[in-house]
Protein backbone atom coordinates (compact mmCIF):
# COMPACT_ATOMS: atom_id res chain seq x y z
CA UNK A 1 -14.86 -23.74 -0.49
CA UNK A 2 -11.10 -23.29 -1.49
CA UNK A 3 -8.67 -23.66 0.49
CA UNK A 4 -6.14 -20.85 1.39
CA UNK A 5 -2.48 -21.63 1.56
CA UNK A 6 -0.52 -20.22 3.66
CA UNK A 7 2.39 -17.51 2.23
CA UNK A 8 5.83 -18.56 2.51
CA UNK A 9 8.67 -16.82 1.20
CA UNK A 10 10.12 -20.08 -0.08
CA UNK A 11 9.63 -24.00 0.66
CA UNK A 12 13.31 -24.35 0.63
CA UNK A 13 15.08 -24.16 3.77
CA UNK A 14 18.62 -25.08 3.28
CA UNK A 15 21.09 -22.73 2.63
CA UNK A 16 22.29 -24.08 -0.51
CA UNK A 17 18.81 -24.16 -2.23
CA UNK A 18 18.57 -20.42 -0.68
CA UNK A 19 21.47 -19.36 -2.59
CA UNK A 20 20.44 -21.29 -6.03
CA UNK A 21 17.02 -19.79 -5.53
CA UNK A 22 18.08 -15.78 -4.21
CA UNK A 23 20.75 -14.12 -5.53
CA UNK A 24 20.74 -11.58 -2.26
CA UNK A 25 20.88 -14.47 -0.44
CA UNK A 26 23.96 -15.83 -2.30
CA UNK A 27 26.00 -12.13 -2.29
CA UNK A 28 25.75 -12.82 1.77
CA UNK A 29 28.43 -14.81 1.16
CA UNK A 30 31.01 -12.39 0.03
CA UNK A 31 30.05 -9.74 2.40
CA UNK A 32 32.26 -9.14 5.33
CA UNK A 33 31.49 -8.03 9.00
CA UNK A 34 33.25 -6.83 11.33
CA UNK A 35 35.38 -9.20 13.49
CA UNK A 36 34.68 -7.33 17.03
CA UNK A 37 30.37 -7.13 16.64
CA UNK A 38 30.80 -10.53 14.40
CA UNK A 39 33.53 -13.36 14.77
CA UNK A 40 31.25 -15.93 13.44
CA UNK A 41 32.23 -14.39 10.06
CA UNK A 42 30.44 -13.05 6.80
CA UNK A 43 26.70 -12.17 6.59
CA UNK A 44 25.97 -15.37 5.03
CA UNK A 45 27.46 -17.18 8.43
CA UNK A 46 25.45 -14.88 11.00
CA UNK A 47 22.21 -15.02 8.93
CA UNK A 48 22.20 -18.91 8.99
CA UNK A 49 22.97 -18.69 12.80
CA UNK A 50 19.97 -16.43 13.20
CA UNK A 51 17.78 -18.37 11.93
CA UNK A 52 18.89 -21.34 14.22
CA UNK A 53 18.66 -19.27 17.14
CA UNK A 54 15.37 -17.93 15.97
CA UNK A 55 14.04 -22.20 15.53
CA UNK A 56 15.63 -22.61 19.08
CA UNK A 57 13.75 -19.80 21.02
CA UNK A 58 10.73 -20.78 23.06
CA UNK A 59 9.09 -17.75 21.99
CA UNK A 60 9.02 -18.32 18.50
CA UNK A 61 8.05 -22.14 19.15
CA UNK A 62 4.54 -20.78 20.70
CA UNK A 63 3.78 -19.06 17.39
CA UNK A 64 0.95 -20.23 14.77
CA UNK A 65 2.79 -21.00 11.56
CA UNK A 66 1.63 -18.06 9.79
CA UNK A 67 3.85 -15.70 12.23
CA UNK A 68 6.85 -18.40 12.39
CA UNK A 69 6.77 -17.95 8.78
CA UNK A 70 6.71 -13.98 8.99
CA UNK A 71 9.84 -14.45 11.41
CA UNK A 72 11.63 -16.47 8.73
CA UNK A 73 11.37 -14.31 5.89
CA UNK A 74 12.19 -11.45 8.58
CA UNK A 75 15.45 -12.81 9.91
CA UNK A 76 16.86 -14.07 5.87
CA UNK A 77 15.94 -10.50 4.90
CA UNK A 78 17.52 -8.82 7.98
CA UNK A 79 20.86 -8.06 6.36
CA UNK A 80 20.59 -8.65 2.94
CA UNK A 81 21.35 -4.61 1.94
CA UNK A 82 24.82 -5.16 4.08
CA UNK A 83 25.72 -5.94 0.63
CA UNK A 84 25.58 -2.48 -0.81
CA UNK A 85 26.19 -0.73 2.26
CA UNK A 86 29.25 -2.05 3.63
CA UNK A 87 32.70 0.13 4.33
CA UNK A 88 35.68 -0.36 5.54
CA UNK A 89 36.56 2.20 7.30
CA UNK A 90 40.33 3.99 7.41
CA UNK A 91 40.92 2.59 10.99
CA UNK A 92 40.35 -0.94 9.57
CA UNK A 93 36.81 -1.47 11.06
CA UNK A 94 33.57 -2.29 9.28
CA UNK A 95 30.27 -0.79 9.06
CA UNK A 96 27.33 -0.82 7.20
CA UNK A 97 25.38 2.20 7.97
CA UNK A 98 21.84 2.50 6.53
CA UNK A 99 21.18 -1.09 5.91
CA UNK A 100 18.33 -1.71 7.87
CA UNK A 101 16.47 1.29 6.05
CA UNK A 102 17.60 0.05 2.32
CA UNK A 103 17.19 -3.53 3.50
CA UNK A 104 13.31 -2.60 4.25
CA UNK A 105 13.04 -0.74 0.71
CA UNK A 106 14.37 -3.65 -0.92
CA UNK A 107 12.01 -6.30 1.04
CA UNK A 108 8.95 -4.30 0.29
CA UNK A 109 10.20 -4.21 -3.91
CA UNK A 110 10.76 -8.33 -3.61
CA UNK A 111 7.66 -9.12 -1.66
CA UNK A 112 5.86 -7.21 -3.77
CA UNK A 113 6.77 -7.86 -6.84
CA UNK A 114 8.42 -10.78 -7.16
CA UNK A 115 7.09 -13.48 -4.11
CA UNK A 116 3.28 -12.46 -4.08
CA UNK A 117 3.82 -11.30 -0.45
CA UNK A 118 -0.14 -10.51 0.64
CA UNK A 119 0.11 -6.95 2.29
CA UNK A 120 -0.75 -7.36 5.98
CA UNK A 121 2.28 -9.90 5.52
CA UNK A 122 4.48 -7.84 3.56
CA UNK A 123 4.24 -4.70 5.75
CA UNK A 124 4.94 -7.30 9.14
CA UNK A 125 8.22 -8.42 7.43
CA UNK A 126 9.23 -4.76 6.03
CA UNK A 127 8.56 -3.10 9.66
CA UNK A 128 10.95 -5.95 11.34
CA UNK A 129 13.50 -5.48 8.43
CA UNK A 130 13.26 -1.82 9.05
CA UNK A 131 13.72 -2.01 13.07
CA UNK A 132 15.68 -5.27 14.03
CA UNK A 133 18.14 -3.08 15.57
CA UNK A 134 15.83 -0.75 17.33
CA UNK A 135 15.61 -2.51 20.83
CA UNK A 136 19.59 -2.14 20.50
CA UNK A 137 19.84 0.98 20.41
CA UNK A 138 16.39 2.73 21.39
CA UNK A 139 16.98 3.67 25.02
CA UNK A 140 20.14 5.59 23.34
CA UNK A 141 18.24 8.17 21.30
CA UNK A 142 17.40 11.65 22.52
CA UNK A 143 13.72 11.14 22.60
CA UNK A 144 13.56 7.47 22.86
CA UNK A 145 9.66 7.36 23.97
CA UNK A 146 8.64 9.34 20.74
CA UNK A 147 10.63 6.94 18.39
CA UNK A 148 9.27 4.01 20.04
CA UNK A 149 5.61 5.65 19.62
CA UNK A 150 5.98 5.75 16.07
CA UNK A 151 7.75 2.81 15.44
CA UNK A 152 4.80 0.56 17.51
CA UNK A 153 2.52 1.67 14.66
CA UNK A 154 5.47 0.37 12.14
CA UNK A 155 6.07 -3.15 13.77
CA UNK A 156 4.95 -5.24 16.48
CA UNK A 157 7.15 -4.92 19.37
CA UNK A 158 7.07 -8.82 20.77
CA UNK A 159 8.13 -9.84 17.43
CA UNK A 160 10.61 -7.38 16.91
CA UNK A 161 11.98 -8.78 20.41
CA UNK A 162 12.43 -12.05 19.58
CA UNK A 163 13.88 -11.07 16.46
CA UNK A 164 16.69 -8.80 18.14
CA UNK A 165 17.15 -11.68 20.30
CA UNK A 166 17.83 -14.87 17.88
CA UNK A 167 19.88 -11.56 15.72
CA UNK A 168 22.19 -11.36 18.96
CA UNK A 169 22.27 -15.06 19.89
CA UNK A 170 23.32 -15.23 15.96
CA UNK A 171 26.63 -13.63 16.18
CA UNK A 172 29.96 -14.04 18.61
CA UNK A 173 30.98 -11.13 20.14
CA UNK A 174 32.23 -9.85 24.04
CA UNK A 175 29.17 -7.83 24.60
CA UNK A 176 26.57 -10.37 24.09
CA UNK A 177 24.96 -10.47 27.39
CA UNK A 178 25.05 -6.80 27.23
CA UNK A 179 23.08 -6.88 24.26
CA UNK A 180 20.32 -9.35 25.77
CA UNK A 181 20.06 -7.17 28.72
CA UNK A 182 19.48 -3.84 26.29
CA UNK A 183 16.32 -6.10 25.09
CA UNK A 184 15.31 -7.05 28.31
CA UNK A 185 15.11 -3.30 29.03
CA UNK A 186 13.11 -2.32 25.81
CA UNK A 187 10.90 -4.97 26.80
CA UNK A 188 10.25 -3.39 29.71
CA UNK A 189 10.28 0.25 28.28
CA UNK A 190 7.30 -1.13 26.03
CA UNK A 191 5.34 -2.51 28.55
CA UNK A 192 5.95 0.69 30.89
CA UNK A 193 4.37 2.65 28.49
CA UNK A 194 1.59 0.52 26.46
CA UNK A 195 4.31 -0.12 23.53
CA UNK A 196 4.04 -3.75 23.96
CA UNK A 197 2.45 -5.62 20.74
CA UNK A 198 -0.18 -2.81 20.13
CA UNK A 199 0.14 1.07 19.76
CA UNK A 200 -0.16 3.68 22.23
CA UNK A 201 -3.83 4.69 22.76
CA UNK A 202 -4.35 8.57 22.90
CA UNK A 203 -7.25 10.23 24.28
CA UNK A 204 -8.09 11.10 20.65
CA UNK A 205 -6.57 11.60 17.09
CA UNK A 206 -5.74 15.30 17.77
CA UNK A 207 -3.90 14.33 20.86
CA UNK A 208 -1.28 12.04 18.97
CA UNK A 209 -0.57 14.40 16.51
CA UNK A 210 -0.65 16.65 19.09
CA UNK A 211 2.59 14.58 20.46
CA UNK A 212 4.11 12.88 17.62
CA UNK A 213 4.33 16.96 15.82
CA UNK A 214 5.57 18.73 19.23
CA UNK A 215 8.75 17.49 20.36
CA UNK A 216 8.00 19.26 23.64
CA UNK A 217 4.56 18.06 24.22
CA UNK A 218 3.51 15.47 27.16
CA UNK A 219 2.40 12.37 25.82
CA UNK A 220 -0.81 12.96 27.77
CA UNK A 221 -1.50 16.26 26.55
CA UNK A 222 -5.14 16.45 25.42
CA UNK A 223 -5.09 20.02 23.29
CA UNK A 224 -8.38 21.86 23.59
CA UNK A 225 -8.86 23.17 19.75
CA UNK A 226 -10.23 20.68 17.57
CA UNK A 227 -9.98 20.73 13.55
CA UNK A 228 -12.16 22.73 11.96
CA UNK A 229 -12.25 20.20 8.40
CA UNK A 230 -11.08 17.22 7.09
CA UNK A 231 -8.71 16.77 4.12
CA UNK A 232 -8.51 13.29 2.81
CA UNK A 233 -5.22 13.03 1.52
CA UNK A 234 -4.55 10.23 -1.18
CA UNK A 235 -1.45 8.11 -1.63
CA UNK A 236 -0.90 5.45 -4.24
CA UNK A 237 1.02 4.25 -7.18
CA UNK A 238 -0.28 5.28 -10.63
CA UNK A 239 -2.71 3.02 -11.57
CA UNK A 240 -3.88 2.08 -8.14
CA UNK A 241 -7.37 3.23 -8.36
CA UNK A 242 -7.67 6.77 -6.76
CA UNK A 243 -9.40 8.18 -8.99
CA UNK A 244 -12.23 4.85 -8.77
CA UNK A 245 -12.31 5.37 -5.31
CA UNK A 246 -12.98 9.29 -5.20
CA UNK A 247 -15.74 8.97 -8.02
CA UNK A 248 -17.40 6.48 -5.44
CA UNK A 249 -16.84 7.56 -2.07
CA UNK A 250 -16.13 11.47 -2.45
CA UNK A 251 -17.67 12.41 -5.73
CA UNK A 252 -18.91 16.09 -4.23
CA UNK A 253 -15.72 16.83 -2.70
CA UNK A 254 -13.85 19.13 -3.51
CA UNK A 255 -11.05 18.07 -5.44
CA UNK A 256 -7.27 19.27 -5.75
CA UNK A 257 -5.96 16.95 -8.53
CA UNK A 258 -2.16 17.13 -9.51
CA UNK A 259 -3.04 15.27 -12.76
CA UNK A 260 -5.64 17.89 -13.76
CA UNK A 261 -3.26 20.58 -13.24
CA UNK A 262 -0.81 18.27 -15.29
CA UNK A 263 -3.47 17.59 -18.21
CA UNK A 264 -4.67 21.32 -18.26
CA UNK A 265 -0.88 22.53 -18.39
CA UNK A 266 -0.22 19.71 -20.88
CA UNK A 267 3.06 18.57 -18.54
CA UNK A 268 4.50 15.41 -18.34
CA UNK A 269 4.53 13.04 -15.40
CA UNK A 270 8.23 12.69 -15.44
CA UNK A 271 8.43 16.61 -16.21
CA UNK A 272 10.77 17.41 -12.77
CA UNK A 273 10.59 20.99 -13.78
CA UNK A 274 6.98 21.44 -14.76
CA UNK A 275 6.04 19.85 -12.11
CA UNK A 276 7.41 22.01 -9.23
CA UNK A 277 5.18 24.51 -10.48
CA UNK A 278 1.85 21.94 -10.76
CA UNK A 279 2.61 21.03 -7.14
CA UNK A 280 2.46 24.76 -5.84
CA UNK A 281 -0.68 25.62 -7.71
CA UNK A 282 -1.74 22.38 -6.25
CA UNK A 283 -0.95 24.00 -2.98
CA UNK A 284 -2.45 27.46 -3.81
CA UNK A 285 -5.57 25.71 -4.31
CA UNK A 286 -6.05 24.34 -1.12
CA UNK A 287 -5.18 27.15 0.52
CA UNK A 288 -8.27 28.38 -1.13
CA UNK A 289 -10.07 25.67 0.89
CA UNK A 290 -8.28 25.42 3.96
CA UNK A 291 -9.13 29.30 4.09
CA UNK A 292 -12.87 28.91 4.20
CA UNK A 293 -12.44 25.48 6.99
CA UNK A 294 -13.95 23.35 3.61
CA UNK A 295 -12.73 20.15 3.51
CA UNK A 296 -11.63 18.95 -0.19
CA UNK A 297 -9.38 15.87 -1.21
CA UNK A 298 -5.29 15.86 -2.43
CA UNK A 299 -5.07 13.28 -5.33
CA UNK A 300 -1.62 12.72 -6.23
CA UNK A 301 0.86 9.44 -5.56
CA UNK A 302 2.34 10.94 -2.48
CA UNK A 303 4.23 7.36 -1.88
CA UNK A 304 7.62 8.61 0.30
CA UNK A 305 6.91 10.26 3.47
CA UNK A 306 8.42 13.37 2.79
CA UNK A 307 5.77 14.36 0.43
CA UNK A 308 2.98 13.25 2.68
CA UNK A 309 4.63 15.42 6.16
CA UNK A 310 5.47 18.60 3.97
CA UNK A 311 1.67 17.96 2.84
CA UNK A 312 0.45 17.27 6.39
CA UNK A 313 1.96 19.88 8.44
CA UNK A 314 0.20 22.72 5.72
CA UNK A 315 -2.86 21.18 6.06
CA UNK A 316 -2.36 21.30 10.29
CA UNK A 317 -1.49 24.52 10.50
CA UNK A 318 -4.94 25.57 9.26
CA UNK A 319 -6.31 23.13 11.84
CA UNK A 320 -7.47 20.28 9.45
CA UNK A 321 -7.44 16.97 10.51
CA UNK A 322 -6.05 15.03 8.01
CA UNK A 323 -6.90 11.25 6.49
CA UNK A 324 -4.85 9.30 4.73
CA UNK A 325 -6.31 6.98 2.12
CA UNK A 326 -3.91 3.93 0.41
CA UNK A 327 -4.62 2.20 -2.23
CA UNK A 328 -2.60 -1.13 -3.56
CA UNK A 329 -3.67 -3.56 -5.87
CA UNK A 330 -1.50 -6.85 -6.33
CA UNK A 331 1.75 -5.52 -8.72
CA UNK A 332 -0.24 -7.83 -11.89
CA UNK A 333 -3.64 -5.70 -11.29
CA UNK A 334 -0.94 -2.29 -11.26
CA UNK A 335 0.61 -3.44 -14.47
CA UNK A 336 -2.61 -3.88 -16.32
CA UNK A 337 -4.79 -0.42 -14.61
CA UNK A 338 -1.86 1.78 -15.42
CA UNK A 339 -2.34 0.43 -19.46
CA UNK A 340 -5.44 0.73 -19.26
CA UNK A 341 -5.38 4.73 -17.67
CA UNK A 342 -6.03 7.59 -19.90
CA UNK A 343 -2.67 9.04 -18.82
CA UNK A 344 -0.10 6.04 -18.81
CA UNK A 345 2.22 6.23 -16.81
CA UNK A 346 6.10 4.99 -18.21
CA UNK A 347 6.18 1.00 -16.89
CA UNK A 348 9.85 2.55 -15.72
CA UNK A 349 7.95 5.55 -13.70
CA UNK A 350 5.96 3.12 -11.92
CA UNK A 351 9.09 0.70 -10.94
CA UNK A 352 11.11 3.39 -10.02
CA UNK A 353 8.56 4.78 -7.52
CA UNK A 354 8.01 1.26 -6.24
CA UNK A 355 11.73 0.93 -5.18
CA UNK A 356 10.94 4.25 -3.29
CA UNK A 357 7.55 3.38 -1.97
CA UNK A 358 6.66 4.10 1.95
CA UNK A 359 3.45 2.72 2.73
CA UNK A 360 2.25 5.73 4.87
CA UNK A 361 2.21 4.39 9.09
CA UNK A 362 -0.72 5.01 10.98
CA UNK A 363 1.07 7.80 13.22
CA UNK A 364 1.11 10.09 10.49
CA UNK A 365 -2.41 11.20 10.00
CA UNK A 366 -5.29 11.41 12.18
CA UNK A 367 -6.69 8.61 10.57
CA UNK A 368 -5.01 5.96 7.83
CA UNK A 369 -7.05 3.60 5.67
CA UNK A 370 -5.26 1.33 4.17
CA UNK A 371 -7.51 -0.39 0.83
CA UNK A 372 -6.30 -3.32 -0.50
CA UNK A 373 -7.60 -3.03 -4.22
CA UNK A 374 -8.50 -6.54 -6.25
CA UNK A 375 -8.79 -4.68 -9.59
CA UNK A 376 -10.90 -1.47 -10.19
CA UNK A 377 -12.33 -1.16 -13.56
């Protein structure tokens, strides 16, 4: 039997074979921070301290290699969008707002593309990217037990914990202990309400989207009406394999294709104009469907959120429960089924949507699937 190794963003650990090997890891070194959050210095200074403090933690020390190794790659890639983010501000301060977000889009693009990430990894790193401030700043937010709902299905919380942690024992600043105490209390706020390393169990599907829609529902709140269909709603990059999977698995469904619309209307993919129009015939079309309580499938990319809640919320207001299916084959596989589609798709389409990708989180739907796809003839 072969062997398996095990994924590792890099062999080298030493900063100066970092910086040969990554150029974002190099530009940490010309990116500035501010003095009062971090005296240590530039982002190149605090990263290397985090990932000290990270080696130093008993937490972390418990781990199997496989999730020291997630924690690694989480704590390089932390910061690394400080770089485009950064401001200095008119009073003299600096800031870097947004970086977390961009830093995540940016891990997800690298991993994918460019270190061979597997996707279970990947999406581990990408949700601690995306939330390494969170347990900072959560019990600040207007409706902190919602955000920390949706975020559990994003990231585990224990490592996010010990991440926040070695990212505050990284840095000198006044407020440290402050800090550690603001994770001691998200701790605690995830344990209080079954946050802690796993997601919040409802009493079904309709009851969490029940919550996570209504921002003045109880997070207990069982509704009484259940959906009266199901739409399976597709999300992929072109070339993925949606169209493989629906011929096999929902081949007399009913099906609202934006490509057929787009190959009977003779528009192009990258037709912005055109294809405002495909998507609300799209829309008129299901309608149609959701009218009658028939369940049908929605084949397009839908790859940012935004598309998938404007998509989502019509769907639920005509009581359909709503499944998410994602596809992803490794970025080689994507290359060659996009060539080998009857509609190709620009190489610079497909890279560009990439760098915009959100893999769709399990609060979003009633149900997400998430199919990891070899190669699909």
């Amino acid at each position: 039997m072969k062997e398996v190794s095990m994924w590792t963003i890099t062999k080298n650990k030493e900063w100066s074979l970092l910086e040969q090997e990554f150029d974002w890891v190099k530009k940490m070194s010309v990116t500035p921070q501010d003095p009062v959050h971090h005296a240590e210095g530039n982002v190149a200074v605090h990263t290397q301290m985090v990932l000290a403090a990270l080696e130093a933690m008993e937490q972390y020390q418990s781990l199997d290699e496989a999730l020291k190794e997630i924690l690694r790659a989480a704590a390089l890639m932390h910061d690394m969008e400080k770089y485009n983010t950064t401001i200095i501000n008119p009073d003299g301060s600096i800031s870097s707002p947004g970086h977390a977000k961009r830093g995540a889009q940016t891990a997800r693009v690298l991993l994918y593309t460019e270190l061979n990430a597997p996707f279970h990894i990947r999406e581990q790193v990408v949700g601690l990217v995306r939330y390494h401030g969170l347990p900072l700043w959560l019990l600040e937010r207007p409706d902190p037990l919602r955000t920390l709902v949706r975020a559990a299905y994003e990231v585990d919380t224990r490592r996010l914990a010990i991440l926040a942690r070695a990212d505050v024992l990284g840095r000198i600043c006044a407020d440290q202990a402050d800090l550690l105490y603001r994770i001691d209390c998200f701790e605690e706020f995830c344990k209080e309400y079954d946050c802690w390393g796993t997601v919040r169990r409802f009493e079904n599907a309709n009851a969490k989207m029940h919550y996570l829609l209504h921002e003045d529902s109880h997070i207990d709140y069982i509704p009484f009406e259940e959906p009266v269909a199901e739409v399976i709603l597709m999300s992929g990059l072109p070339g993925a394999g949606k169209d493989t999977w629906i011929r096999k698995h929902c081949a007399d469904w009913p099906l609202v294709s934006l490509d057929g619309i787009r190959n009977k209307w003779k528009v192009a993919p990258d037709d912005k104009t055109a294809n405002g129009r495909v998507i609300q015939e799209a829309k008129e079309q299901a309608k149609v469907f959701l009218r009658r309580g028939q369940g049908f499938v929605w084949n397009a990319t839908n790859t940012t959120r935004q598309m998938r809640t404007q998509l989502i919320e019509l769907f639920m207001t005509y009581k359909a429960k709503v499944r998410i299916v994602y596809l992803e084959p490794p970025y080689s596989a994507l290359v060659k089924q996009n060539k080998n589609r009857e509609a190709v798709v620009p190489q610079r389409v497909i890279d560009k949507l990439i760098g915009k990708l959100e893999v769709p989180a399990g609060w979003e739907a009633h149900t997400v699937s998430f199919i990891n796809v070899e190669e699909l003839a």
